[in-house]
Each structure stands twice: as C-alpha cells, then as structure tokens.
PDB file of N, CA and C in Angstrom:
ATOM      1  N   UNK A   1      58.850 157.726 108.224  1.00  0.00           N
ATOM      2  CA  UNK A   1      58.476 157.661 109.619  1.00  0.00           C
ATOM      3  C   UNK A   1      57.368 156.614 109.772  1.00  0.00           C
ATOM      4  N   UNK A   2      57.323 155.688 110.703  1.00  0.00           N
ATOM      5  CA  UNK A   2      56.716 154.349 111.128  1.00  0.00           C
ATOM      6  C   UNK A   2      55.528 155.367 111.521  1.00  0.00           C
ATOM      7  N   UNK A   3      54.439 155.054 111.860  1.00  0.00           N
ATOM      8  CA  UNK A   3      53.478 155.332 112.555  1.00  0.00           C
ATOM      9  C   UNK A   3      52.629 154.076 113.276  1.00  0.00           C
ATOM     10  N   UNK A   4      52.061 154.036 114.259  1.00  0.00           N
ATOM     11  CA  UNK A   4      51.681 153.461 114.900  1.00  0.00           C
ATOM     12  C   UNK A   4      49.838 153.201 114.187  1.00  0.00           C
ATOM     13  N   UNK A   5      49.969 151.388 113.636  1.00  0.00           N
ATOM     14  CA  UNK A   5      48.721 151.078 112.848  1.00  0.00           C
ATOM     15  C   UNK A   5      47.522 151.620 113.711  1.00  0.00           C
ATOM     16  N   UNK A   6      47.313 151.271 115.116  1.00  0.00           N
ATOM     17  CA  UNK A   6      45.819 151.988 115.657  1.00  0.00           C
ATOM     18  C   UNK A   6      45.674 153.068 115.494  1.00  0.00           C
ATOM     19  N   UNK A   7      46.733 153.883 116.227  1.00  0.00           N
ATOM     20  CA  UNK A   7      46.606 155.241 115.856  1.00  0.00           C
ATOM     21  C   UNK A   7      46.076 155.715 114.468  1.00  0.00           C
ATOM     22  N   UNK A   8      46.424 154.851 113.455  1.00  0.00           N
ATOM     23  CA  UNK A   8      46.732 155.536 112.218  1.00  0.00           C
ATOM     24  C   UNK A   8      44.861 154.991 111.713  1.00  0.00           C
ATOM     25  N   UNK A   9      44.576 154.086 112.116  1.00  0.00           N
ATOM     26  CA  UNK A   9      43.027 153.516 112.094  1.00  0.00           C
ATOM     27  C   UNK A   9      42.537 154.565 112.904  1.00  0.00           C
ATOM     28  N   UNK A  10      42.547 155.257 114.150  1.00  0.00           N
ATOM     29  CA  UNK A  10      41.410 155.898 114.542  1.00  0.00           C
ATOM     30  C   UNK A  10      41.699 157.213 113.646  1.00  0.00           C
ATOM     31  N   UNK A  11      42.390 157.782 113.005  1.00  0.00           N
ATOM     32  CA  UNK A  11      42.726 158.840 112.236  1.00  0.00           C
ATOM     33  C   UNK A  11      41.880 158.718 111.100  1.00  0.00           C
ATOM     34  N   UNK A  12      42.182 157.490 110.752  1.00  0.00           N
ATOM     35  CA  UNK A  12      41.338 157.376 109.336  1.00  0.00           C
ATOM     36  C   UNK A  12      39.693 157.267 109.669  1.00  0.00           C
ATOM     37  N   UNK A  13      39.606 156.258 110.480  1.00  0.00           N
ATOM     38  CA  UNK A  13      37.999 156.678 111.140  1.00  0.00           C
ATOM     39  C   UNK A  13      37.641 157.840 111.238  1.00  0.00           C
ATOM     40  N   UNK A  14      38.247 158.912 112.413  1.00  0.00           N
ATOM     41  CA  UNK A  14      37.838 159.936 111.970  1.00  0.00           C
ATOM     42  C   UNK A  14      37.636 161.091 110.844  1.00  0.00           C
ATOM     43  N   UNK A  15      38.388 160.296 109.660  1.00  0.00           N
ATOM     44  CA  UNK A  15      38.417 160.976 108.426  1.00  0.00           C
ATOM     45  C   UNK A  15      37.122 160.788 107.819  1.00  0.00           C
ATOM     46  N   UNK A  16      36.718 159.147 107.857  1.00  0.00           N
ATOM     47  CA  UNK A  16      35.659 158.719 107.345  1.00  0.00           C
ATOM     48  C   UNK A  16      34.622 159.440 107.886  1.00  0.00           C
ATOM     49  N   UNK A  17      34.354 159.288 109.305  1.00  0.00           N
ATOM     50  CA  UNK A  17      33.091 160.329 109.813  1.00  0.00           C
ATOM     51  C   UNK A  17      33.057 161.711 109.381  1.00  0.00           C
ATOM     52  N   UNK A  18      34.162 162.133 109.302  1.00  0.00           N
ATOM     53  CA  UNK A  18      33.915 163.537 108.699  1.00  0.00           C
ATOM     54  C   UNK A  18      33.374 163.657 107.358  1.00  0.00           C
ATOM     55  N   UNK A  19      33.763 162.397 106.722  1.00  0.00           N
ATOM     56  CA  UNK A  19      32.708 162.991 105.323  1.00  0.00           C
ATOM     57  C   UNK A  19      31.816 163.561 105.070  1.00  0.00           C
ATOM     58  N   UNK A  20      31.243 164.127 104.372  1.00  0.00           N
ATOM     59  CA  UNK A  20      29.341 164.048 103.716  1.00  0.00           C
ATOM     60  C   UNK A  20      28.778 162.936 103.623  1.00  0.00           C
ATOM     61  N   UNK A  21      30.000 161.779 102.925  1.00  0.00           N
ATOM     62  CA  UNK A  21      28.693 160.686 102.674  1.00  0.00           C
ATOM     63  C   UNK A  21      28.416 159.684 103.714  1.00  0.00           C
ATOM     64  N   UNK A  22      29.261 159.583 104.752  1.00  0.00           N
ATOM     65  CA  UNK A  22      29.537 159.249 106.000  1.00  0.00           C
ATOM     66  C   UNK A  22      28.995 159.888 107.544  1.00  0.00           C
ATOM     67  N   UNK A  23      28.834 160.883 107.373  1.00  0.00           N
ATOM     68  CA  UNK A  23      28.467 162.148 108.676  1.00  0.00           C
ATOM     69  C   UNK A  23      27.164 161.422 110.012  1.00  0.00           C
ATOM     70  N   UNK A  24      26.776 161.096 109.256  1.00  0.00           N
ATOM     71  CA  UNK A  24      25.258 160.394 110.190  1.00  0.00           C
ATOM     72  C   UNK A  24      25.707 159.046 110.164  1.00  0.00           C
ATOM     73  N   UNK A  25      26.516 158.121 110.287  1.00  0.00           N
ATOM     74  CA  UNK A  25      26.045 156.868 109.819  1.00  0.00           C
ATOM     75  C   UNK A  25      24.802 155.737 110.859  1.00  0.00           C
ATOM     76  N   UNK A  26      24.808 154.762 110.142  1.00  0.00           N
ATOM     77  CA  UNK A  26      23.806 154.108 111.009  1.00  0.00           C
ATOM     78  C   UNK A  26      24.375 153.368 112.442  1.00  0.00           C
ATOM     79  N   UNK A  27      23.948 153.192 113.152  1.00  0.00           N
ATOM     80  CA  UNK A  27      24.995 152.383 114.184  1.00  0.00           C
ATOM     81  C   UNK A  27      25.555 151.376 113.903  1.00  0.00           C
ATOM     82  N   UNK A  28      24.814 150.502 113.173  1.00  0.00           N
ATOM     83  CA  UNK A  28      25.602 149.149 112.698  1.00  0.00           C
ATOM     84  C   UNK A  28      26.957 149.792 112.067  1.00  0.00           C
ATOM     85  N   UNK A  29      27.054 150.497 111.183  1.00  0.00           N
ATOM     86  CA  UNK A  29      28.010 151.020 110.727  1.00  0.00           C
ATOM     87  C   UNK A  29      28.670 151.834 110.916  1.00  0.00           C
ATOM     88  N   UNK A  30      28.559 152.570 112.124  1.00  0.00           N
ATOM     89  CA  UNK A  30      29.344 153.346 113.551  1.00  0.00           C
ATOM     90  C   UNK A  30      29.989 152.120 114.117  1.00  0.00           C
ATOM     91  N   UNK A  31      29.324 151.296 114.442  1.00  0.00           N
ATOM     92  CA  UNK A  31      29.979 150.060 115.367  1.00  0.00           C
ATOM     93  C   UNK A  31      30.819 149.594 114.566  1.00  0.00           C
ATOM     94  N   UNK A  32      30.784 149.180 113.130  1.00  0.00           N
ATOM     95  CA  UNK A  32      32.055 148.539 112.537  1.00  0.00           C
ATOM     96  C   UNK A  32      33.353 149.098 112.652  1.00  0.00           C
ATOM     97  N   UNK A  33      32.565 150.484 112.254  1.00  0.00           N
ATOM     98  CA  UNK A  33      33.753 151.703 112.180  1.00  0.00           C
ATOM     99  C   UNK A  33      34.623 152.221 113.764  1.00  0.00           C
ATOM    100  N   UNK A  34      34.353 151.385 114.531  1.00  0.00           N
ATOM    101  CA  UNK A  34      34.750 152.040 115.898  1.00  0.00           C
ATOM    102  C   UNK A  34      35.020 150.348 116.706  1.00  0.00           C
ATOM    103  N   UNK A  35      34.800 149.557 116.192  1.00  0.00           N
ATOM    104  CA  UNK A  35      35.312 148.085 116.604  1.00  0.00           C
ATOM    105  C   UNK A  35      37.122 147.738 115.671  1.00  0.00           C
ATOM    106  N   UNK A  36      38.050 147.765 116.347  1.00  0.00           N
ATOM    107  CA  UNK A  36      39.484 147.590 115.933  1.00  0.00           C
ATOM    108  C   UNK A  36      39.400 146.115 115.327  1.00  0.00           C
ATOM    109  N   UNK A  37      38.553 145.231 115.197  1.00  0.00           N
ATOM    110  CA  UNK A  37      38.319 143.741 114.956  1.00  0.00           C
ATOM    111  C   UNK A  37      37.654 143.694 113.317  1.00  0.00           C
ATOM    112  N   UNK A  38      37.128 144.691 112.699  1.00  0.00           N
ATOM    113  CA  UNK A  38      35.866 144.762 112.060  1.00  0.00           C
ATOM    114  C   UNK A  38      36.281 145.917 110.836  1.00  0.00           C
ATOM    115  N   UNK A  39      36.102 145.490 110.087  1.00  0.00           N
ATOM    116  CA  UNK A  39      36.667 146.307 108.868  1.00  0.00           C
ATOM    117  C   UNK A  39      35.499 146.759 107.790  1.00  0.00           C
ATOM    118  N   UNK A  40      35.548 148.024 107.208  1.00  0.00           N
ATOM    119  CA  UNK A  40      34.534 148.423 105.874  1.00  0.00           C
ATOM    120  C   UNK A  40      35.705 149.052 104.805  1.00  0.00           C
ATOM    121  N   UNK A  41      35.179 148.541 103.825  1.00  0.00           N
ATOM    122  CA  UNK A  41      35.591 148.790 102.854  1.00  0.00           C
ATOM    123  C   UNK A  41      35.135 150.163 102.053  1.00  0.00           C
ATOM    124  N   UNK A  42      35.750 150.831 101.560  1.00  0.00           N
ATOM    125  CA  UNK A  42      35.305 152.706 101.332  1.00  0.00           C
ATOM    126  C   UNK A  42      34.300 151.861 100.590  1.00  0.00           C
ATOM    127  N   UNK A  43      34.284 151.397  99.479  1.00  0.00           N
ATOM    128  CA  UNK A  43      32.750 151.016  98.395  1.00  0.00           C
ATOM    129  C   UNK A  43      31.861 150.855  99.481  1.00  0.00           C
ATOM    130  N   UNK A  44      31.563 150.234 100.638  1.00  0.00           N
ATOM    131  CA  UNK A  44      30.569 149.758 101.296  1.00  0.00           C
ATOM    132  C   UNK A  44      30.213 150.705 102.213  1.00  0.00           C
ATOM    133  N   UNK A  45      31.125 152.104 102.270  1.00  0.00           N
ATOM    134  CA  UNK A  45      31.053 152.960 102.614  1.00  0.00           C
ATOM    135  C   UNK A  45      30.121 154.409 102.193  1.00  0.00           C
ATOM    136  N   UNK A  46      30.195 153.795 100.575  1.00  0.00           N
ATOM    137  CA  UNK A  46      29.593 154.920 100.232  1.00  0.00           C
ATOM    138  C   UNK A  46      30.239 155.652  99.252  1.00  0.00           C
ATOM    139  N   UNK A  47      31.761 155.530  99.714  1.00  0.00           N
ATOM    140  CA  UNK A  47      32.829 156.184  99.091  1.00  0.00           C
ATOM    141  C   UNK A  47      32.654 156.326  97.403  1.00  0.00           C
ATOM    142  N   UNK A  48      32.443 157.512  96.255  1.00  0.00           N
ATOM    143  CA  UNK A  48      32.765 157.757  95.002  1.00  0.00           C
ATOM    144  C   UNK A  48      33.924 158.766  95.091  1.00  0.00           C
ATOM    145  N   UNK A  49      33.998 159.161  93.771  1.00  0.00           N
ATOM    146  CA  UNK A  49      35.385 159.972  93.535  1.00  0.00           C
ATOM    147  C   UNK A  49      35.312 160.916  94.221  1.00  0.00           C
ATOM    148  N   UNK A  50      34.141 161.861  94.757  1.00  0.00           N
ATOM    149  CA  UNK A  50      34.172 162.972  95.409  1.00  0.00           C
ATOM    150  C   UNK A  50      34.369 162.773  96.761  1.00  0.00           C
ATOM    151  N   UNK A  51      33.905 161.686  97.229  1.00  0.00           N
ATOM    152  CA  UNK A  51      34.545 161.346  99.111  1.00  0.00           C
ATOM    153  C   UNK A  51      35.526 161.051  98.853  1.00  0.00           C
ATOM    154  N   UNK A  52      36.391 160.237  98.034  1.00  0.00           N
ATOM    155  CA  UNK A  52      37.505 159.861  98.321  1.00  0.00           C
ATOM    156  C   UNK A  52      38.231 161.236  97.903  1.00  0.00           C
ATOM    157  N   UNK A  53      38.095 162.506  96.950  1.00  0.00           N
ATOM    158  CA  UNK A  53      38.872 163.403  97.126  1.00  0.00           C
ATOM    159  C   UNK A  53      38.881 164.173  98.728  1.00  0.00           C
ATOM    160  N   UNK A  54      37.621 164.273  98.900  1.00  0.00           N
ATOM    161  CA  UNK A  54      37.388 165.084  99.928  1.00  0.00           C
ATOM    162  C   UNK A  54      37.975 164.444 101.325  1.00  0.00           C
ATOM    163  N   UNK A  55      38.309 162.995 101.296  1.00  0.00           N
ATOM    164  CA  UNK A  55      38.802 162.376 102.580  1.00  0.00           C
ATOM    165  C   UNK A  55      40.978 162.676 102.545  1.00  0.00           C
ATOM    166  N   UNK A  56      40.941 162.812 101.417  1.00  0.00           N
ATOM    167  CA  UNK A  56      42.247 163.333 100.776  1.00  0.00           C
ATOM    168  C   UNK A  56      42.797 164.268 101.326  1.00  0.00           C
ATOM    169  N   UNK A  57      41.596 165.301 101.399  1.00  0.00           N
ATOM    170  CA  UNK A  57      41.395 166.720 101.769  1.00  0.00           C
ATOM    171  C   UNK A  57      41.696 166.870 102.985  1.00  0.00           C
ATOM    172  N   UNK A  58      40.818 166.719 103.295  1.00  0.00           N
ATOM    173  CA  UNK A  58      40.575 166.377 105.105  1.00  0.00           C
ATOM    174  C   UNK A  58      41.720 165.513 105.409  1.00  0.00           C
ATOM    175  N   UNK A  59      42.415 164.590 105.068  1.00  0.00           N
ATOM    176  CA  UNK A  59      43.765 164.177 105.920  1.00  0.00           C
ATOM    177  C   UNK A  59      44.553 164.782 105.472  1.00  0.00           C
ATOM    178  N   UNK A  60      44.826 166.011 104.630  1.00  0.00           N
ATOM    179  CA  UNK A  60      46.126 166.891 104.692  1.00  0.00           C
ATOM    180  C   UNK A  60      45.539 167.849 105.609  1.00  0.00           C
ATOM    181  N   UNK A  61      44.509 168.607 105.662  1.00  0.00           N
ATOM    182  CA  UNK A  61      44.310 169.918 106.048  1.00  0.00           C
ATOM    183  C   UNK A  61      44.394 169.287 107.620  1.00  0.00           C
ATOM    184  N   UNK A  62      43.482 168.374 108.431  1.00  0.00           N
ATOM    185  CA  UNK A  62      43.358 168.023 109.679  1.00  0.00           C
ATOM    186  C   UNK A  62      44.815 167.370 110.251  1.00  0.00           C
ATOM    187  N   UNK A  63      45.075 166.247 109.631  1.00  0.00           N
ATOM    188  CA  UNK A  63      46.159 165.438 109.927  1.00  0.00           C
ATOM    189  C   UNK A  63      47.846 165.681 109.670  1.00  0.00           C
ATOM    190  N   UNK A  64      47.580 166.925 108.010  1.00  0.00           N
ATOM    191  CA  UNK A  64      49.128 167.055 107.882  1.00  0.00           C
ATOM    192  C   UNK A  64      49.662 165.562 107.070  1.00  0.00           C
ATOM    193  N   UNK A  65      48.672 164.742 106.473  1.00  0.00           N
ATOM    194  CA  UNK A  65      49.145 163.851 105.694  1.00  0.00           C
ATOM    195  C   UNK A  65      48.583 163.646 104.271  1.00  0.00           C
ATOM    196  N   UNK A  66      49.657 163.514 103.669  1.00  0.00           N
ATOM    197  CA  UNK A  66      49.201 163.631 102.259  1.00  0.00           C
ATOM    198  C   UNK A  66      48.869 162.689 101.433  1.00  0.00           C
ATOM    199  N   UNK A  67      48.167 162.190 101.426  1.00  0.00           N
ATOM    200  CA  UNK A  67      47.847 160.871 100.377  1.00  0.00           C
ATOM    201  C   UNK A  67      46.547 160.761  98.834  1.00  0.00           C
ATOM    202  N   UNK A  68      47.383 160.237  98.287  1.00  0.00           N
ATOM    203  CA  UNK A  68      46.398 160.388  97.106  1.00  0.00           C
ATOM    204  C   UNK A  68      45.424 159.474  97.113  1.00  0.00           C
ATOM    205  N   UNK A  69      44.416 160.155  95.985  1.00  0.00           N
ATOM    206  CA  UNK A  69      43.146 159.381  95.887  1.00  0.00           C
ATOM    207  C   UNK A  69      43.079 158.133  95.653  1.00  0.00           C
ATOM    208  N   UNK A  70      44.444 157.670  94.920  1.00  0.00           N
ATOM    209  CA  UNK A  70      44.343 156.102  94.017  1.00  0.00           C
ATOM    210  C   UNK A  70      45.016 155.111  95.433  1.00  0.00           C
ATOM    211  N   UNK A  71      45.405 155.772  96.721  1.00  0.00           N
ATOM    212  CA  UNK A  71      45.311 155.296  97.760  1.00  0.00           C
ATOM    213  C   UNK A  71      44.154 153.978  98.329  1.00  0.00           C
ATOM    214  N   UNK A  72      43.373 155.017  98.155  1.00  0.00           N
ATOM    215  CA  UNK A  72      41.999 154.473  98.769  1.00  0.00           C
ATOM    216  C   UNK A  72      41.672 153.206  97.432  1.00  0.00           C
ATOM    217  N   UNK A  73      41.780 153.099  96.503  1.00  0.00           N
ATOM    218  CA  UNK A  73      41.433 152.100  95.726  1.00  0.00           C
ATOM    219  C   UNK A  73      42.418 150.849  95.906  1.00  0.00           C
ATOM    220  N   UNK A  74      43.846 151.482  96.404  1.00  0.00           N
ATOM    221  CA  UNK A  74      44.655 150.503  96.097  1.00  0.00           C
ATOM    222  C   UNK A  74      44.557 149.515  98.219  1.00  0.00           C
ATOM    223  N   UNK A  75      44.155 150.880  98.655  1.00  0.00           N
ATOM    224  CA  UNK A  75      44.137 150.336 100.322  1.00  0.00           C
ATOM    225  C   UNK A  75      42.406 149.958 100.415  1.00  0.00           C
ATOM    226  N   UNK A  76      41.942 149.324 100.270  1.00  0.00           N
ATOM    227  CA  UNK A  76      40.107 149.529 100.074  1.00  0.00           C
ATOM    228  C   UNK A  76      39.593 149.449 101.061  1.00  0.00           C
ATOM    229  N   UNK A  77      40.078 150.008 102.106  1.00  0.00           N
ATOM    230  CA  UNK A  77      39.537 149.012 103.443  1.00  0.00           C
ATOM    231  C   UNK A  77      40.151 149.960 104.499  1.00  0.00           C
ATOM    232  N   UNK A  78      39.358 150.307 105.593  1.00  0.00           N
ATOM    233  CA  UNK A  78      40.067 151.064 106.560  1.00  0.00           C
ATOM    234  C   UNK A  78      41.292 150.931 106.813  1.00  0.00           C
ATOM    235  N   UNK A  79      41.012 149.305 107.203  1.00  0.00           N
ATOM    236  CA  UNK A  79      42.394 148.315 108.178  1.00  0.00           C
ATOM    237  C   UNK A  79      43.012 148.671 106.935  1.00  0.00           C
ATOM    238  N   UNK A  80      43.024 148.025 105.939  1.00  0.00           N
ATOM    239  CA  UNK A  80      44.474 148.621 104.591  1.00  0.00           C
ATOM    240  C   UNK A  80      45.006 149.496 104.290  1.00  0.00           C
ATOM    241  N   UNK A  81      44.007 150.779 104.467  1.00  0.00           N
ATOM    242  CA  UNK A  81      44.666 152.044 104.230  1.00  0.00           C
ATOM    243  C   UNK A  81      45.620 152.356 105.991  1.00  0.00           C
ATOM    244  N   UNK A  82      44.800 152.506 107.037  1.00  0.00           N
ATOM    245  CA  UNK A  82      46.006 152.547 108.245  1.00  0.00           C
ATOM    246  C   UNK A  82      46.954 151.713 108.014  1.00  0.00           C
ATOM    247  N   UNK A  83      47.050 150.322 108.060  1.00  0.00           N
ATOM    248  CA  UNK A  83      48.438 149.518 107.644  1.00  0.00           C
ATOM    249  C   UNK A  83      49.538 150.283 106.913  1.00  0.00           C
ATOM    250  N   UNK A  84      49.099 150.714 105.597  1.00  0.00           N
ATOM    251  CA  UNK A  84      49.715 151.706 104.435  1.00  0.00           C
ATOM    252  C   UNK A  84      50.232 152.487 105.360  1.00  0.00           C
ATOM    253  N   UNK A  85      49.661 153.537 105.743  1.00  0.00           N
ATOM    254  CA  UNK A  85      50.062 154.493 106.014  1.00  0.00           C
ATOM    255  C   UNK A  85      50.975 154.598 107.158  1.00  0.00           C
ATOM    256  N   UNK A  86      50.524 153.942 108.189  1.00  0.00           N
ATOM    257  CA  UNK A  86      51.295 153.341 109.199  1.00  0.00           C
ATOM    258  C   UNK A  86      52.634 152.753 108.913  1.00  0.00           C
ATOM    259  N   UNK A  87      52.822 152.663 107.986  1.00  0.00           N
ATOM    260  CA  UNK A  87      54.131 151.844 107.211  1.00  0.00           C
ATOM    261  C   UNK A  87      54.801 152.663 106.536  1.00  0.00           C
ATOM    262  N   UNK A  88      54.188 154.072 106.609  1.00  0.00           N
ATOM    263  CA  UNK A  88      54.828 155.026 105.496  1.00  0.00           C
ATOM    264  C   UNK A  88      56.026 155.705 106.334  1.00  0.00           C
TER     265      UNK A  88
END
C-alpha cells in the first residue's frame, strides 16, 4: 500500500516528538522538524539504540506500522525514512 510521503513525514515527526530524547526540543529544532523543506537526521537528533527502538515502538503501537530498527540507519533522515515508508 502507497502512502502518501507528507502524511507519512508528519507521522514520523510526530514519532520523533514523542520520544524521551526528543520531548522538549529547542525551537530551532521544532522548526526544522515542522518545516516540510528542512530535514534532521536521527544522529543529529539525538537518536541511540534505545530511541530508535522506542520510535519502533511507538510507530506500531500509535500508527499500526511496523518497522525495524535498522530502518532508521538505513533511512537517516526524517525525509528518508517517510519516502521509505511512503513507498511501502
């Protein structure tokens, strides 16, 4: 099933905010994260093995989508991982 790439970017945004290591961020980095033009990469995020399980987490339990951890290494980047998935 195609999914629609924005859609599939504000999904993942909101995955990212839900983190722990993400939850507060700074505005500069609210604004990247909420500008469709402007991309972060999970490393610049913050992201180690335990956010990226826990963002895993959180998009099956919230979203109903299942994706693995080696995802996020292989998509490194918001925009890459929605593309991915959006394509799935």
């Amino acid at each position: 099933m195609s999914r629609d790439v924005a859609a599939m970017r504000a999904l993942v945004v909101r995955a990212v905010l839900a983190n722990p290591v993400t939850l507060f961020p700074d505005d500069a980095t609210r604004a990247r994260l909420e500008d469709p033009a402007a991309d972060c990469t999970f490393e610049e995020l913050g992201f180690d093995s335990l956010a990226r399980m826990e963002f895993c987490i959180w998009m099956q339990l919230e979203a109903g989508i299942e994706i693995a951890e080696a995802a996020l290494l292989d998509h490194p980047s918001v925009a890459a991982l929605a593309a991915h998935l959006a394509g799935r």
